[in-house]
N, C-alpha and C. Protein backbone atom coordinates (compact mmCIF):
# COMPACT_ATOMS: atom_id res chain seq x y z
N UNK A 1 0.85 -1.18 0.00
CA UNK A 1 0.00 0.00 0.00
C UNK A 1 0.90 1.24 0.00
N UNK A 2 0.61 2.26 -0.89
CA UNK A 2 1.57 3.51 -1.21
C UNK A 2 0.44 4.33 -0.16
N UNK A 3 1.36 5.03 1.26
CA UNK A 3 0.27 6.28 1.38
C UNK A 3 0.95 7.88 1.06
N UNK A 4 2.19 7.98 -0.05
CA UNK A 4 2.56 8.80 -0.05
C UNK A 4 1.75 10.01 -0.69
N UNK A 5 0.66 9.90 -1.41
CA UNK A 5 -0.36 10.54 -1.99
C UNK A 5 -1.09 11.68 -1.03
N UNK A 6 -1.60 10.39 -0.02
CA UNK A 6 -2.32 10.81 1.14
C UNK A 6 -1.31 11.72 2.38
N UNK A 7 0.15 11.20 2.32
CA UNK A 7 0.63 12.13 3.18
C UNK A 7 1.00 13.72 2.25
N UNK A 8 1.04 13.59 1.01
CA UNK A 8 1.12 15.07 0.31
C UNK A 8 0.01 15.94 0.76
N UNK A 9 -1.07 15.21 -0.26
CA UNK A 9 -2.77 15.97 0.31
C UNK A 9 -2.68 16.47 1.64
N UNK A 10 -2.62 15.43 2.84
CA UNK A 10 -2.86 15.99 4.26
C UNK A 10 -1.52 17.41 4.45
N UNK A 11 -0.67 17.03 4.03
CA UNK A 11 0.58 18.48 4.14
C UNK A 11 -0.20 19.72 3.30
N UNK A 12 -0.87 19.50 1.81
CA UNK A 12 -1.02 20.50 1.20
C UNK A 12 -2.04 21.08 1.88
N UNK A 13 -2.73 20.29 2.46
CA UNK A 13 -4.25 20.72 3.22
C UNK A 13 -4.10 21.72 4.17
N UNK A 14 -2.92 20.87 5.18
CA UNK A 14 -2.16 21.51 6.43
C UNK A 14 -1.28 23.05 6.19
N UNK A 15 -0.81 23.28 4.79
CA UNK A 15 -0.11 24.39 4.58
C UNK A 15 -1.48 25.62 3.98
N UNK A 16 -2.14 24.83 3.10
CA UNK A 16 -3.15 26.22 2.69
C UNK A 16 -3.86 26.44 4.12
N UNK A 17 -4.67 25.71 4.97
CA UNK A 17 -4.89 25.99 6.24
C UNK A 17 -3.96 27.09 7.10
N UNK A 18 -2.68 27.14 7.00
CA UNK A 18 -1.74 27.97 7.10
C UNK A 18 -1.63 29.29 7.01
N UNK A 19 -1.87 29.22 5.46
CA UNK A 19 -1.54 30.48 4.96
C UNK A 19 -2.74 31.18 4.72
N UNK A 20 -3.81 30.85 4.78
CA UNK A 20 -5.22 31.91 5.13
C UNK A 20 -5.02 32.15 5.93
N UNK A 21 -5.03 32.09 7.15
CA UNK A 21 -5.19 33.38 8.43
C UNK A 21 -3.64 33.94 8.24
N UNK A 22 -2.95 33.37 7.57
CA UNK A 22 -1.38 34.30 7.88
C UNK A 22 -1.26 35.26 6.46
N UNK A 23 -2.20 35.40 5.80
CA UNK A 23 -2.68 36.54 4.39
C UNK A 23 -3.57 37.32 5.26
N UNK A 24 -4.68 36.91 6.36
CA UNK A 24 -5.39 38.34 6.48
C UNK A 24 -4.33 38.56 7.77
N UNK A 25 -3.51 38.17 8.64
CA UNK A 25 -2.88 38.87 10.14
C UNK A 25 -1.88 39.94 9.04
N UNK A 26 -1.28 38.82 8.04
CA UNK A 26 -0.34 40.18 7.37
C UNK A 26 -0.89 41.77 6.49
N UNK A 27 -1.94 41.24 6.04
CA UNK A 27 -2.59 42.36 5.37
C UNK A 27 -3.16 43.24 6.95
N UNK A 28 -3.26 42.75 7.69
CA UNK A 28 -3.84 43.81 9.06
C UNK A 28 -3.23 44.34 9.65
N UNK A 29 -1.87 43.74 9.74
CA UNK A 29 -0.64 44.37 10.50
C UNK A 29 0.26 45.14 9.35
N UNK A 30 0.39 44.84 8.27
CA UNK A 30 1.35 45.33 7.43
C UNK A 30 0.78 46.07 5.80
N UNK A 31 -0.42 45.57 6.03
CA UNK A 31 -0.76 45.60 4.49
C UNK A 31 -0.26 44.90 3.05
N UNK A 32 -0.54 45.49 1.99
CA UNK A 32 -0.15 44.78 0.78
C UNK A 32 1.47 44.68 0.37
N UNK A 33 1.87 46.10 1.31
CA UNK A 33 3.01 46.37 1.28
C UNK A 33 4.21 45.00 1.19
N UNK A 34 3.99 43.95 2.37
CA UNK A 34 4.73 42.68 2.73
C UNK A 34 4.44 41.49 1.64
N UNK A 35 4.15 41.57 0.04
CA UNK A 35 3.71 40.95 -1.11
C UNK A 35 5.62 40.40 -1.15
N UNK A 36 6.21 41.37 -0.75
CA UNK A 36 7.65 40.99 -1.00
C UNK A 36 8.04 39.96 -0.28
N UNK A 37 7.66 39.37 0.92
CA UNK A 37 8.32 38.75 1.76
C UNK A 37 7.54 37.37 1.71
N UNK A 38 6.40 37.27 0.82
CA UNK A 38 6.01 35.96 0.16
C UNK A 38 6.76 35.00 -0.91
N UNK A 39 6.88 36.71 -1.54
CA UNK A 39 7.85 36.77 -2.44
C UNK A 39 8.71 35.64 -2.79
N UNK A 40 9.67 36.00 -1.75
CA UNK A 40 10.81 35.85 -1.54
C UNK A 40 10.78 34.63 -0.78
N UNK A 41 9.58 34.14 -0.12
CA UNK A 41 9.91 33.02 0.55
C UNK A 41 9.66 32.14 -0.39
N UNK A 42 8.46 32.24 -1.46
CA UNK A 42 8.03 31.42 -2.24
C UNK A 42 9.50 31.13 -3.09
N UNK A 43 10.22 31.97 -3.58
CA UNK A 43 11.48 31.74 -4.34
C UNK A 43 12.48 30.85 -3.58
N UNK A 44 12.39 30.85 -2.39
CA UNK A 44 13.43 30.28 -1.21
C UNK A 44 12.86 28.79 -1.44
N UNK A 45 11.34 28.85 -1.44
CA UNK A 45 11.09 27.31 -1.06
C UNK A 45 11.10 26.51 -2.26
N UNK A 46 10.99 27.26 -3.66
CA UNK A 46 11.09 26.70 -4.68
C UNK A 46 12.33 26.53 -4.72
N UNK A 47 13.57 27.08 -4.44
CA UNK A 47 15.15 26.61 -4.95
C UNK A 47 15.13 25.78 -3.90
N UNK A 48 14.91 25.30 -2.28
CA UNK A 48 15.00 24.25 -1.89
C UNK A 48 14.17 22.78 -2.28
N UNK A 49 12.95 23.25 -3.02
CA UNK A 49 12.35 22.34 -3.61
C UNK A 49 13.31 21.12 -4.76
N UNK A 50 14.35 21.89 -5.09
CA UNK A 50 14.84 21.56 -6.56
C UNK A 50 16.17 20.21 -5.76
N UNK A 51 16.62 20.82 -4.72
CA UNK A 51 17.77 20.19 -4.28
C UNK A 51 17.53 18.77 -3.07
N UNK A 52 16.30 18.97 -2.66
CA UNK A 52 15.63 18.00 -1.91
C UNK A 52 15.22 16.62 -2.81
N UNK A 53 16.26 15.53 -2.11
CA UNK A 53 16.50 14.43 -2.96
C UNK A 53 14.56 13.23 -2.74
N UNK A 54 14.55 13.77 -1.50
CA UNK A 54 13.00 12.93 -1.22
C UNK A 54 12.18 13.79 -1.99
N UNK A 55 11.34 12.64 -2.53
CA UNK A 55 10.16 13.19 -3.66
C UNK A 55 9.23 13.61 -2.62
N UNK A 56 8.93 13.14 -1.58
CA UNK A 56 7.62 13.71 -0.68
C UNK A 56 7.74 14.74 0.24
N UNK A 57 9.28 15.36 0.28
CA UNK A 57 9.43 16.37 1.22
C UNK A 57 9.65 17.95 -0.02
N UNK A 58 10.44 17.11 -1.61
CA UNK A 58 10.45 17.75 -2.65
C UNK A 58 9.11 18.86 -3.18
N UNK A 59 8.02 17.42 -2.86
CA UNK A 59 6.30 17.90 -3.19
C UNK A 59 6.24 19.44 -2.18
N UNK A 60 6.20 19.05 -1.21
CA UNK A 60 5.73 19.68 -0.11
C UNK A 60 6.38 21.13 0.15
N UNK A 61 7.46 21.30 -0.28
CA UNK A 61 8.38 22.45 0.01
C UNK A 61 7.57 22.89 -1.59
N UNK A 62 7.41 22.53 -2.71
CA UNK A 62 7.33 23.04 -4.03
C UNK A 62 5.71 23.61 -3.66
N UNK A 63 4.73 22.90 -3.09
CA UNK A 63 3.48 23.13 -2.38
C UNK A 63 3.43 24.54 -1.57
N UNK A 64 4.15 24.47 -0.66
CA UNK A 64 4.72 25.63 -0.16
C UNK A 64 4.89 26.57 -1.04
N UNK A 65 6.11 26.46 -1.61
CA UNK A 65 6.63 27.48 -2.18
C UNK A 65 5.30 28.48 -3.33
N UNK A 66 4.37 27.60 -3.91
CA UNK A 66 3.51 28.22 -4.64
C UNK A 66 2.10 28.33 -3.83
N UNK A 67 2.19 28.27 -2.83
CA UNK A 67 1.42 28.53 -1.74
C UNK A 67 1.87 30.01 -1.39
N UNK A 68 2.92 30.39 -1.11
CA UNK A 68 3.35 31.81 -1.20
C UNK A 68 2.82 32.72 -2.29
N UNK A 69 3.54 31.82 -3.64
CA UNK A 69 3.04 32.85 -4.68
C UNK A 69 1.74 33.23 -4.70
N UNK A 70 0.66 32.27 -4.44
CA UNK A 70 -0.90 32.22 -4.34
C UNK A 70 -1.26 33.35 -3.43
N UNK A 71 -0.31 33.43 -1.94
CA UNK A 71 -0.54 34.17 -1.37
C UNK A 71 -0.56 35.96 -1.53
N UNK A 72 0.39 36.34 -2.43
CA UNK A 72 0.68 37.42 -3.10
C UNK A 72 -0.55 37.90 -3.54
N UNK A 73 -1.11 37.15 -4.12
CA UNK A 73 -2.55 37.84 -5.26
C UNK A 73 -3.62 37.80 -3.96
N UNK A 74 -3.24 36.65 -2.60
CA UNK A 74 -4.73 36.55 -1.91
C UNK A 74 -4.51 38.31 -0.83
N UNK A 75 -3.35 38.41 -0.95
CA UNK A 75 -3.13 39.66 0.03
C UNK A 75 -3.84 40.93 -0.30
N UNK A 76 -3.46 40.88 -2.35
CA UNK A 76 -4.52 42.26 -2.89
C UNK A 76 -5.66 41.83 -2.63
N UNK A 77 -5.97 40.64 -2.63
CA UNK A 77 -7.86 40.29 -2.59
C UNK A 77 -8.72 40.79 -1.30
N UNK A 78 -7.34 40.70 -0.21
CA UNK A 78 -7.45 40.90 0.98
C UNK A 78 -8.05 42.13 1.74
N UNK A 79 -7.09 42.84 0.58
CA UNK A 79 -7.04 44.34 0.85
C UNK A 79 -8.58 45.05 0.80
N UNK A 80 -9.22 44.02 -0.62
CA UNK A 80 -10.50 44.31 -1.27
C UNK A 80 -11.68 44.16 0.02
N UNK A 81 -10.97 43.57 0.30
CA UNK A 81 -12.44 42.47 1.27
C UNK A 81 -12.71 43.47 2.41
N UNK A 82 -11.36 43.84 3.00
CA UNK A 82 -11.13 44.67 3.84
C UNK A 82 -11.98 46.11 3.58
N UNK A 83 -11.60 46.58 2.20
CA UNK A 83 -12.48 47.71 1.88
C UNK A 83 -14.08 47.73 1.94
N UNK A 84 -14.62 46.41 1.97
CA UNK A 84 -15.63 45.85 1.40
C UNK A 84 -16.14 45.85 2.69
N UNK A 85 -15.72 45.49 3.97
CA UNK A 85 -15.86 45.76 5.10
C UNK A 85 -16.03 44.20 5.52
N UNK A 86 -15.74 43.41 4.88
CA UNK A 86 -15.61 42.07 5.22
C UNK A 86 -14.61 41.77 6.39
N UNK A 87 -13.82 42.44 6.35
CA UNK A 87 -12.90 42.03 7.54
C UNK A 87 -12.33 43.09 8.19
N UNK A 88 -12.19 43.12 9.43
CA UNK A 88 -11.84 44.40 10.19
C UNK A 88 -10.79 45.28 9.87
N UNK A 89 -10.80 46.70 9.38
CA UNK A 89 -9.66 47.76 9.02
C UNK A 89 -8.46 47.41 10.33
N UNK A 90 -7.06 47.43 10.01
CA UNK A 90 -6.54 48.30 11.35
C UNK A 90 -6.88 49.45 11.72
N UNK A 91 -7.20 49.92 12.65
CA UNK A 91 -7.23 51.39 12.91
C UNK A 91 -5.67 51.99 12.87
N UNK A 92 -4.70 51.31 13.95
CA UNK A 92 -3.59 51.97 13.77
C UNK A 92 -2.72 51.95 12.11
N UNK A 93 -3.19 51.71 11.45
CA UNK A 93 -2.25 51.72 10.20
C UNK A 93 -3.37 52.43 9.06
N UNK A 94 -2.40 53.51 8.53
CA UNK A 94 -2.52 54.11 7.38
C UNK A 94 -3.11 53.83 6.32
N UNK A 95 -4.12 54.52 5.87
CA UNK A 95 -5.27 53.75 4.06
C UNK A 95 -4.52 54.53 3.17
């Protein structure tokens, strides 16, 4: 029996679970401004993706890594929602 399928899914599940509440804390504390530091991680996790000899830790970092990029576009969406009044403004930070 292969459950390496099932341990990807449950990681990819476990990382987008992740990175929704950590797209709206960053858009609340920082704004759209921090698009860079997804950025950049997403680029980090993709070049460790490449050198990671296990295929299931390979998946998972590459999962990641475009889990970041995803995150970039969910941060402007964020911003929207925010305007929209869907989710609470900071007060202390600047429109």
């Amino acid at each position: 029996m292969n459950c390496l399928g099932i341990i990807v899914g449950l990681a990819t599940f476990i990382i987008i679970g992740i990175f929704h509440p950590l797209v709206i804390k960053a858009e609340y504390h920082l704004g759209k401004r921090c698009w860079w530091m997804f950025a950049l991680a997403g680029v980090g996790f993709a070049a460790l993706s490449l050198f990671i000899k296990s295929l299931v830790w390979a998946t998972i970092t590459g999962v990641t890594a475009f889990s970041c990029f995803w995150s970039i576009h969910e941060l402007f969406e964020q911003e929207n929602r925010v305007k929209k009044g869907w989710f609470p403004a900071n007060p202390k930070k600047k429109r």
